[in-house]
N, C-alpha and C. Protein backbone atom coordinates (compact mmCIF):
# COMPACT_ATOMS: atom_id res chain seq x y z
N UNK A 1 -11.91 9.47 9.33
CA UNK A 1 -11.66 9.51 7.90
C UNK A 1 -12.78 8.75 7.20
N UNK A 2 -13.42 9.33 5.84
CA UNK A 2 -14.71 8.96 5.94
C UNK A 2 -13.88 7.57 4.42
N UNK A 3 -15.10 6.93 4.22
CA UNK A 3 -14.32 5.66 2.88
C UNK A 3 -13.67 6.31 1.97
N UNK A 4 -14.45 7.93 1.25
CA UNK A 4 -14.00 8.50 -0.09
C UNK A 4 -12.51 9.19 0.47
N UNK A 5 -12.28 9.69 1.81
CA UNK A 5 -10.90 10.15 2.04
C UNK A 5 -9.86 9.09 1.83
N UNK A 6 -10.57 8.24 2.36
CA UNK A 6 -9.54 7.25 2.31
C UNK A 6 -9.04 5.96 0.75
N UNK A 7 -10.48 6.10 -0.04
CA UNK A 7 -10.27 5.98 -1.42
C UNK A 7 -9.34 7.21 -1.84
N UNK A 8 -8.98 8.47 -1.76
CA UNK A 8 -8.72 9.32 -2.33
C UNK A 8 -6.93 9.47 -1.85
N UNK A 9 -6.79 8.97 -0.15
CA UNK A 9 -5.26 8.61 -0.49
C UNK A 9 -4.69 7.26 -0.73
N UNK A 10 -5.23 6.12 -0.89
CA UNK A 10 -4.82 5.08 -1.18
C UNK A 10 -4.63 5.08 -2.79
N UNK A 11 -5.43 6.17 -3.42
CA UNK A 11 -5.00 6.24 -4.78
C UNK A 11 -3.81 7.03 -4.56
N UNK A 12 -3.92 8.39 -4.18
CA UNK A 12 -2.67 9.06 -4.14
C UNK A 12 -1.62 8.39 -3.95
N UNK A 13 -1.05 7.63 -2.89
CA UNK A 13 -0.25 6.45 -2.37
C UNK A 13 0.06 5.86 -3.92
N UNK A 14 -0.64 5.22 -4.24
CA UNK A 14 -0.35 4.27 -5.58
C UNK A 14 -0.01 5.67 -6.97
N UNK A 15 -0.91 6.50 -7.05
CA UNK A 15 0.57 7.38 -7.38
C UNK A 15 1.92 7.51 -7.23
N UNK A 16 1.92 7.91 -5.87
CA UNK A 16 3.56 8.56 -5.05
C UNK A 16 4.37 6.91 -5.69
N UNK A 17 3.59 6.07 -5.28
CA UNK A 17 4.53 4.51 -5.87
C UNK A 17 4.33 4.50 -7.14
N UNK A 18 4.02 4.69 -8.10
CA UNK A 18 4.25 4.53 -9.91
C UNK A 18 5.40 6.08 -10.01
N UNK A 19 5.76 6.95 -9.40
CA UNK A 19 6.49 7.77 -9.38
C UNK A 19 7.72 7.17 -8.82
N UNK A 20 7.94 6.24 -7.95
CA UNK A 20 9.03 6.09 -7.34
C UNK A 20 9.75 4.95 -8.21
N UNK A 21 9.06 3.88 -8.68
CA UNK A 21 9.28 3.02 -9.92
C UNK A 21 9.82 3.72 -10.65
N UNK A 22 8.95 4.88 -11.54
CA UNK A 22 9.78 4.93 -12.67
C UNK A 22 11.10 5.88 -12.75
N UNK A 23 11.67 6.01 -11.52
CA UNK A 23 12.60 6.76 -11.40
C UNK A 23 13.96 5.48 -10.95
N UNK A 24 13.39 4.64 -11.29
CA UNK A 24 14.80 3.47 -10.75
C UNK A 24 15.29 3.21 -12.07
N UNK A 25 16.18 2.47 -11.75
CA UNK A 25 17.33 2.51 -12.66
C UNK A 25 16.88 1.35 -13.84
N UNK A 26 17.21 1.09 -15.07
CA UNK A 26 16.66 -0.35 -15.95
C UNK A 26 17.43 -1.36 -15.30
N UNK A 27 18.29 -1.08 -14.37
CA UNK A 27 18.68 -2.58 -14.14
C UNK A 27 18.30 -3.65 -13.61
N UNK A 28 18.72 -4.88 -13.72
CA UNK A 28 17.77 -6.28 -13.49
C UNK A 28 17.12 -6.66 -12.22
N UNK A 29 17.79 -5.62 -11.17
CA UNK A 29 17.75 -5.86 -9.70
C UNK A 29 16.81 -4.74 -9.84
N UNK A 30 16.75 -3.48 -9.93
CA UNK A 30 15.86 -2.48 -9.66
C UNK A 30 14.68 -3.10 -10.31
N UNK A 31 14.53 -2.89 -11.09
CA UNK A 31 13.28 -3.53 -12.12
C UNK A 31 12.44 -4.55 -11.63
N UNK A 32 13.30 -5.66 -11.12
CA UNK A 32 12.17 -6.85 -10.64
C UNK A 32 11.58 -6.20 -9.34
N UNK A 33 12.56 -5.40 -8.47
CA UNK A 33 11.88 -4.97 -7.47
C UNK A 33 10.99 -4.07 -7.60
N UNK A 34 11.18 -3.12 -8.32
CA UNK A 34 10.52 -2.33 -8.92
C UNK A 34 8.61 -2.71 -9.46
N UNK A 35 8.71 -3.89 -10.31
CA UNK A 35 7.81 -4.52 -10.09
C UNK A 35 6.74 -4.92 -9.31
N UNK A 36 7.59 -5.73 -8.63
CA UNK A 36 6.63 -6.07 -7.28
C UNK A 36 6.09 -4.59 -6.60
N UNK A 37 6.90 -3.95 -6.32
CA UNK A 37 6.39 -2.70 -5.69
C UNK A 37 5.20 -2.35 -6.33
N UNK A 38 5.35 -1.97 -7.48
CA UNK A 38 4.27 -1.18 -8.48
C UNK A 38 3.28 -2.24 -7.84
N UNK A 39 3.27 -3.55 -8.00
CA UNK A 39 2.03 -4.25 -8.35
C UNK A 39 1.38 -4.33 -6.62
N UNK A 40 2.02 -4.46 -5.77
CA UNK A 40 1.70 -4.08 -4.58
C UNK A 40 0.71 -2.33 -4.19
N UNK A 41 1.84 -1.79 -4.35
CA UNK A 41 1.53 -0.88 -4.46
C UNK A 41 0.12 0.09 -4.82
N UNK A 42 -0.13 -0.73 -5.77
CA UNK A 42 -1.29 0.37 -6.53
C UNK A 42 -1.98 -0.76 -6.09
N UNK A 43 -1.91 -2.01 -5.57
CA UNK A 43 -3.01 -2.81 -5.36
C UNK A 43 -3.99 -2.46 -4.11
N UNK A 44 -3.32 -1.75 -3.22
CA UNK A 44 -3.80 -1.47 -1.85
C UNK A 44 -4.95 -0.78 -2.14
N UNK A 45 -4.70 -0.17 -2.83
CA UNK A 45 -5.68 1.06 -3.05
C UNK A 45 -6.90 0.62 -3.81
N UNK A 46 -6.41 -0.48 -5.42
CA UNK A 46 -7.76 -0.98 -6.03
C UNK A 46 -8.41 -1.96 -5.25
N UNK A 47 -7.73 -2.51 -3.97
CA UNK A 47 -8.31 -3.41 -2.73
C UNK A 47 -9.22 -2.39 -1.67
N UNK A 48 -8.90 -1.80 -1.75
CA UNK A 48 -9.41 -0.70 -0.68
C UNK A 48 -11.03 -0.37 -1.40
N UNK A 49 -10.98 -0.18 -2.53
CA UNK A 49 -11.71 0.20 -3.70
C UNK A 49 -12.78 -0.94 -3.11
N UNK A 50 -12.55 -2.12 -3.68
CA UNK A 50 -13.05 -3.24 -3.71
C UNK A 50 -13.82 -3.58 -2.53
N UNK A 51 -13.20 -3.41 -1.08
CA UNK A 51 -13.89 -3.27 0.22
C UNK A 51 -14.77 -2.40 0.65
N UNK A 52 -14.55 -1.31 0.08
CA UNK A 52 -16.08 -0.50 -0.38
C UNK A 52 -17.03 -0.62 -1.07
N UNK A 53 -16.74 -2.08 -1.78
CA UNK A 53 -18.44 -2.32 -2.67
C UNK A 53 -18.34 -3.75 -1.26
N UNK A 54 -18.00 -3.95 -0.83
CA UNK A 54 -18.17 -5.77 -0.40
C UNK A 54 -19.41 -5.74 0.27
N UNK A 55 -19.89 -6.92 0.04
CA UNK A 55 -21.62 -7.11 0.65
C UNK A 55 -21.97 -7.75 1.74
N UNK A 56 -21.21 -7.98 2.68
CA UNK A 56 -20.77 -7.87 3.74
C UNK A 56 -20.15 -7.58 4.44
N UNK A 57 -20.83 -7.70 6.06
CA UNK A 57 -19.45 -7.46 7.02
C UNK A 57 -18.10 -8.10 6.99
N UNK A 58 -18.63 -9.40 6.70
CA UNK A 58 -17.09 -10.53 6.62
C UNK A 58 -16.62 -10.09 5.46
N UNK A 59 -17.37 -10.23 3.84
CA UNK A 59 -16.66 -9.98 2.82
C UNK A 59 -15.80 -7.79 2.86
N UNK A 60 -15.66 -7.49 3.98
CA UNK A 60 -15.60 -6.02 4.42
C UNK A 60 -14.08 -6.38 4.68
N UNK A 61 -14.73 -6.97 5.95
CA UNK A 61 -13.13 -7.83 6.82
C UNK A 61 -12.07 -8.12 5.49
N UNK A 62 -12.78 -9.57 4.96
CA UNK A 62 -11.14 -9.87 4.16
C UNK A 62 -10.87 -9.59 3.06
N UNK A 63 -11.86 -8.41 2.48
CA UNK A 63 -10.93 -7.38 1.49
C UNK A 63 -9.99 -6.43 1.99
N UNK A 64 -9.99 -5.36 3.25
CA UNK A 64 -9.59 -5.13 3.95
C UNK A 64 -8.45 -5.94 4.71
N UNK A 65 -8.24 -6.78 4.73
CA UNK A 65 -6.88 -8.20 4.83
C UNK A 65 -5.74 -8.06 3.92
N UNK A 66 -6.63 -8.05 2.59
CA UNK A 66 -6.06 -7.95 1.42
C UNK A 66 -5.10 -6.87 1.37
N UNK A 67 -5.93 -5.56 1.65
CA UNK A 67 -5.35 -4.35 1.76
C UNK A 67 -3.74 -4.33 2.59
N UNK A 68 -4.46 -4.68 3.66
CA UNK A 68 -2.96 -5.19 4.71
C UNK A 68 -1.99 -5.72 4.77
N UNK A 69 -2.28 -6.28 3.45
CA UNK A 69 -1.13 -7.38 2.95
C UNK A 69 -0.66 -6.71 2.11
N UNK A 70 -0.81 -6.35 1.00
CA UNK A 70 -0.23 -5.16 -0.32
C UNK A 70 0.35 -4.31 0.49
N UNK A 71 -0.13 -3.40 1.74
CA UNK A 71 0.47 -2.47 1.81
C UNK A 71 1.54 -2.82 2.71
N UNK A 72 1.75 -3.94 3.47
CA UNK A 72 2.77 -4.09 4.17
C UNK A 72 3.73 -4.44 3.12
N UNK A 73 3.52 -5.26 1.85
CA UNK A 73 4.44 -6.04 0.84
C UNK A 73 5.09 -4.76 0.37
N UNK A 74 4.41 -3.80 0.10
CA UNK A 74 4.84 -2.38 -0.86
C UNK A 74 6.05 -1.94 0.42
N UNK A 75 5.66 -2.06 1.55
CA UNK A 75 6.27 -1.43 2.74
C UNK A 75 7.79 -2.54 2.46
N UNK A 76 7.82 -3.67 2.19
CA UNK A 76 9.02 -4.47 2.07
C UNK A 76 9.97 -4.11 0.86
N UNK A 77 9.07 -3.79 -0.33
CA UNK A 77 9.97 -3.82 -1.21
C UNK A 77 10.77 -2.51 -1.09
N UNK A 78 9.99 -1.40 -0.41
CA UNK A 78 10.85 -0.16 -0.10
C UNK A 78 11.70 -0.46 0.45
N UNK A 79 11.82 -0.96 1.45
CA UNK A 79 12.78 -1.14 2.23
C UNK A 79 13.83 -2.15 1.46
N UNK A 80 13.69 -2.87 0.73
CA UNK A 80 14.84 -3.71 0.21
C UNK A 80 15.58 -2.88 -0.73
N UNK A 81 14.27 -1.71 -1.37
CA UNK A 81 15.38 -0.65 -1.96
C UNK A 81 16.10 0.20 -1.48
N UNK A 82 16.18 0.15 -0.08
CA UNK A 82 16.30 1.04 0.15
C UNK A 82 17.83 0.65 0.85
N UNK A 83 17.34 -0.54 1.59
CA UNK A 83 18.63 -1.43 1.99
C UNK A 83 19.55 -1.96 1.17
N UNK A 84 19.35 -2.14 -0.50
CA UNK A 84 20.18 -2.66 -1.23
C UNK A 84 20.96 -1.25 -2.07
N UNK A 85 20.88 -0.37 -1.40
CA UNK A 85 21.02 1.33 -1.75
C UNK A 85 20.84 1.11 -3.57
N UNK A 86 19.63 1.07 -3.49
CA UNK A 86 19.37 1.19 -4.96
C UNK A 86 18.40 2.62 -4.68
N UNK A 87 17.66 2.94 -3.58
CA UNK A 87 17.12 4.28 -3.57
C UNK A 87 17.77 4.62 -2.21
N UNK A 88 17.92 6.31 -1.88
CA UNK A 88 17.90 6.64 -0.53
C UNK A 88 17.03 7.00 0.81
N UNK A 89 16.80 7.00 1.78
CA UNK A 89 16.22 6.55 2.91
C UNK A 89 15.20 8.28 2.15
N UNK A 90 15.95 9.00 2.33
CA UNK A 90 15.05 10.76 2.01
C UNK A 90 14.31 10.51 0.38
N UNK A 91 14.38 9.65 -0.49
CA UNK A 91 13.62 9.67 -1.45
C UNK A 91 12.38 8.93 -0.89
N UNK A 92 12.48 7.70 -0.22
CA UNK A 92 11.42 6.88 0.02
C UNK A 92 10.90 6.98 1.40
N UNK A 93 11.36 7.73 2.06
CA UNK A 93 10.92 8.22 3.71
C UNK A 93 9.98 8.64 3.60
N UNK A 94 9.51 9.91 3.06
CA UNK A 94 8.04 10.09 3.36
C UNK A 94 7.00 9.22 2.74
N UNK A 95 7.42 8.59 1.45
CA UNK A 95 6.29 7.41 0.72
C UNK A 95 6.42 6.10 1.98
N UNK A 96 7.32 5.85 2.30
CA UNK A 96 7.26 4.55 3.48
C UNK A 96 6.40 5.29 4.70
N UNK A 97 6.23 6.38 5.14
CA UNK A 97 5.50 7.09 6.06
C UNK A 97 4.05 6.92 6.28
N UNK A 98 3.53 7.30 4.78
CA UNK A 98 2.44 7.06 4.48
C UNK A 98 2.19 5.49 4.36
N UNK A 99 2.58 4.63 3.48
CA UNK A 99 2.46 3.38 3.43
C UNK A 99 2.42 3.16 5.14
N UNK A 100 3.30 3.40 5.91
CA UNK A 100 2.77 2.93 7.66
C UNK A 100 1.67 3.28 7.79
N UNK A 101 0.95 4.61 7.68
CA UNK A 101 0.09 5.37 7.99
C UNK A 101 -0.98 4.82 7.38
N UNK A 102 -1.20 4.22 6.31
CA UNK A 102 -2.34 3.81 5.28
C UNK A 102 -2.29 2.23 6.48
N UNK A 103 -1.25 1.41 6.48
CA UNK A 103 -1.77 0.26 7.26
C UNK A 103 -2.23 0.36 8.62
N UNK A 104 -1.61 1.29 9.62
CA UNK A 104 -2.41 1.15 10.79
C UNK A 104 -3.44 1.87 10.54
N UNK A 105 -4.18 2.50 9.89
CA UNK A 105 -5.61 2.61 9.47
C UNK A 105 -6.50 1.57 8.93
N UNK A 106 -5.40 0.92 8.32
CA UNK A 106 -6.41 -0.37 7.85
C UNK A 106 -6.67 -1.40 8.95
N UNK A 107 -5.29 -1.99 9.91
CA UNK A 107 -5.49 -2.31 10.91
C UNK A 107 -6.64 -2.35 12.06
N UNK A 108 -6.56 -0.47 12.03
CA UNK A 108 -7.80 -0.33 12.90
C UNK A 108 -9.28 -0.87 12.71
N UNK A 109 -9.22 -0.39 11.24
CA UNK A 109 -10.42 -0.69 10.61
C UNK A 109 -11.05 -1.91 10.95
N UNK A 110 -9.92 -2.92 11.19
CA UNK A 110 -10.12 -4.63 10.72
C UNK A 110 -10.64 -4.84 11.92
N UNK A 111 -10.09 -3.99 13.03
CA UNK A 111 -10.35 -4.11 14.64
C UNK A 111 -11.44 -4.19 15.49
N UNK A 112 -11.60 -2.68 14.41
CA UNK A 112 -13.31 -2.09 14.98
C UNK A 112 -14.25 -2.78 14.46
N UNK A 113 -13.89 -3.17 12.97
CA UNK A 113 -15.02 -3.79 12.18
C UNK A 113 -15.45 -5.16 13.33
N UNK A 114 -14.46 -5.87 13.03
CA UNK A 114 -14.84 -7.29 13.90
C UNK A 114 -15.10 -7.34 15.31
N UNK A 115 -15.11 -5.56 15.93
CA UNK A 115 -15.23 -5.70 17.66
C UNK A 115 -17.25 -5.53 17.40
N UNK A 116 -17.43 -4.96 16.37
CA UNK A 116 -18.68 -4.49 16.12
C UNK A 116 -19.95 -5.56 15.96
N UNK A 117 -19.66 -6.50 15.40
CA UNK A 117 -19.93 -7.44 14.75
C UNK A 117 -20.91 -7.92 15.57
């Protein structure tokens, strides 16, 4: 997967998540979670962004960290919606799919980068 594929679904991703937000409910519990998600969420991707300008190998590495962290956090708050049945497992199943799929790519990335080094 070349950087621009992978700029191109980490945005998509942060789409599919500003879609899944605004379909929750106004209430005080959805909303804050809701929140965090969004801000997770779309962060992976403007992190991902960001590790494609970095001017180094190291500064490569721990933007790419960054990434790993948003997208596992986005990966939590699904799941708390999902566990607090504020959404159902078939609305957020395939977006939690991808969110796995986007981190063990980043994972790898972090792997190879630093086996390279």
């Amino acid at each position: 997967m070349t950087k621009d594929d992978m700029k191109a679904r980490t945005k998509q991703y942060a789409l599919r998540v500003i879609k899944a937000v605004q379909s929750l409910s106004g209430d005080r519990v959805a909303g804050t979670i809701g929140t965090q998600l969004l801000r997770s969420g779309t962060s992976a991707g403007a992190n991902y962004r960001a590790a494609c300008r970095a001017k180094s190998t190291a500064d490569f590495v721990n933007k790419l960290k960054i990434v790993e962290e948003e997208c596992d956090e986005s990966l939590f708050w699904m799941e708390l919606l999902v566990e607090a049945d504020i959404l159902n497992q078939k609305k957020l199943g395939a977006l939690m799919k991808e969110g796995d799929e986007i981190l063990a790519i980043v994972v790898a990335s972090i792997k190879t980068t630093r086996q390279s080094r």
